[in-house]
Protein backbone atom coordinates (compact mmCIF):
# COMPACT_ATOMS: atom_id res chain seq x y z
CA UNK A 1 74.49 -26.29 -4.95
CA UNK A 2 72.20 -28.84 -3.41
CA UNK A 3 73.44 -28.72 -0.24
CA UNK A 4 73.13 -25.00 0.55
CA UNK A 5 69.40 -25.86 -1.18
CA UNK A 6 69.14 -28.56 1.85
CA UNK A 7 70.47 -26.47 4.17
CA UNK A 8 67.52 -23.72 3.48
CA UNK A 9 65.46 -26.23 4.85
CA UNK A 10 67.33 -27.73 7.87
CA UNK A 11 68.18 -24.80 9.49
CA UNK A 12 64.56 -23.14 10.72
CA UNK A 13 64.19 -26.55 11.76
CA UNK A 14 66.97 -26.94 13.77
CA UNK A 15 66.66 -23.25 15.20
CA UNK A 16 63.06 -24.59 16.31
CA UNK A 17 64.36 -27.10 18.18
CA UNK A 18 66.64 -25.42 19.82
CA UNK A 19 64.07 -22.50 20.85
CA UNK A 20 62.31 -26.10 22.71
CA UNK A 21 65.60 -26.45 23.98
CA UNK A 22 66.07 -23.38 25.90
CA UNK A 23 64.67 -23.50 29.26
CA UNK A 24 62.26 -20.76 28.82
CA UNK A 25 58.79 -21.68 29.89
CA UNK A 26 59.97 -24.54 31.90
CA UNK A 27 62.42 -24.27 34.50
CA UNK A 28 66.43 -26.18 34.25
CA UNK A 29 65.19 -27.91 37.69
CA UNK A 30 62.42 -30.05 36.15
CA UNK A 31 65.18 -31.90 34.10
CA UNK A 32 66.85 -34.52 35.59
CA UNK A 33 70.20 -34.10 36.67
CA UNK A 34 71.94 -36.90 34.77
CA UNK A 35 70.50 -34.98 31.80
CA UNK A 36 71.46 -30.87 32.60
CA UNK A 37 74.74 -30.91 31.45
CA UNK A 38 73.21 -31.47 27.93
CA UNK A 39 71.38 -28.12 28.58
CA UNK A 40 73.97 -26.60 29.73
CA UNK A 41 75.84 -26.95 26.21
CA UNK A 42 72.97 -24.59 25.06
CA UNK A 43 74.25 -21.10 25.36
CA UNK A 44 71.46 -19.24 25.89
CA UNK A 45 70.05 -21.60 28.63
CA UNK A 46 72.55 -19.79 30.93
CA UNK A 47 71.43 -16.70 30.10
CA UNK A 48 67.74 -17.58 30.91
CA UNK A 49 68.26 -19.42 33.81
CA UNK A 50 70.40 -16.47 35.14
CA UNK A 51 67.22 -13.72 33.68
CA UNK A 52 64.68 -16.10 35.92
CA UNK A 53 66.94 -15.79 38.56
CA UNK A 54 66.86 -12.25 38.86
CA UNK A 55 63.54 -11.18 38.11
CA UNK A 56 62.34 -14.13 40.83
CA UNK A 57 65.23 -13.26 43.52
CA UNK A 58 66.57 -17.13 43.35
CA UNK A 59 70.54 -17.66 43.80
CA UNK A 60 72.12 -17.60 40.59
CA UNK A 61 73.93 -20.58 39.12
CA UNK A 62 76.95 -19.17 37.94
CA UNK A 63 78.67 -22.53 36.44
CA UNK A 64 75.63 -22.95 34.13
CA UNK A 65 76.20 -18.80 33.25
CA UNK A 66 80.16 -19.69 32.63
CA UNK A 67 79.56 -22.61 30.89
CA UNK A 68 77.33 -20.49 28.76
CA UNK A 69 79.96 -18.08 28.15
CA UNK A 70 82.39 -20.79 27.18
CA UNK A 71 80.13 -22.08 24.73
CA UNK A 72 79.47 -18.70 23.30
CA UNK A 73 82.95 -17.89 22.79
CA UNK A 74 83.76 -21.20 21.58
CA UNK A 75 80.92 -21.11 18.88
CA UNK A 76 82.10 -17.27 18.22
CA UNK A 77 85.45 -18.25 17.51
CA UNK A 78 84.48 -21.53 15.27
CA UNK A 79 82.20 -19.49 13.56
CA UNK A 80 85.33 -16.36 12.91
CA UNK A 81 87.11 -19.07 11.71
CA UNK A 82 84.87 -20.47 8.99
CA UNK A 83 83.84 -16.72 8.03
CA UNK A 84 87.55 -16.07 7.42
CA UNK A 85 88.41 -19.08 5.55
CA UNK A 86 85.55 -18.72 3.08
CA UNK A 87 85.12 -14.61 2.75
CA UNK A 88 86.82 -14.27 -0.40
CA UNK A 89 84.40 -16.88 -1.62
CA UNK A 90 81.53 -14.57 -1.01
CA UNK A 91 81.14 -12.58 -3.65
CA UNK A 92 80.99 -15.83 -5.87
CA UNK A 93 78.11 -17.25 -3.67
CA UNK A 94 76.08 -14.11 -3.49
């Protein structure tokens, strides 16, 4: 019980940082390179990039968009997983 209690707490935290994460208002290119493969790990920062470079007619950067995709389906499948393990347990929780 305490740590679903802790985890009300963590997680708006952690979904802030991540919004800081995501290359929104500032673009992939002002990060250094030895460091944009950590971004890249973000799925949405594909997406954005790939949104900035439409609206602003720049090449797109279609690893970072795959590598996006992987994540997403990776985190998608991880997160089927879990939900199937512990469904039956819902009802309990809830």
């Amino acid at each position: 019980m305490t740590t679903r209690c802790d985890f009300r707490y963590a997680l708006p935290f952690l979904v802030q940082i991540w919004m800081f994460l995501t290359p929104v208002i500032y673009p992939v290119t002002i990060i250094p390179e030895r460091w944009r493969w950590l971004i890249a790990l973000n799925p949405m920062a594909g997406i954005v990039d790939a949104y900035r470079s439409a609206i602003l007619g720049k090449p797109f950067a279609w690893g970072n968009l795959g590598i996006s995709l992987a994540i997403a389906t990776i985190m998608f499948l991880i997160g089927l997983a879990y939900f199937r393990k512990t469904e039956r347990y819902f009802a309990d929780i809830v």
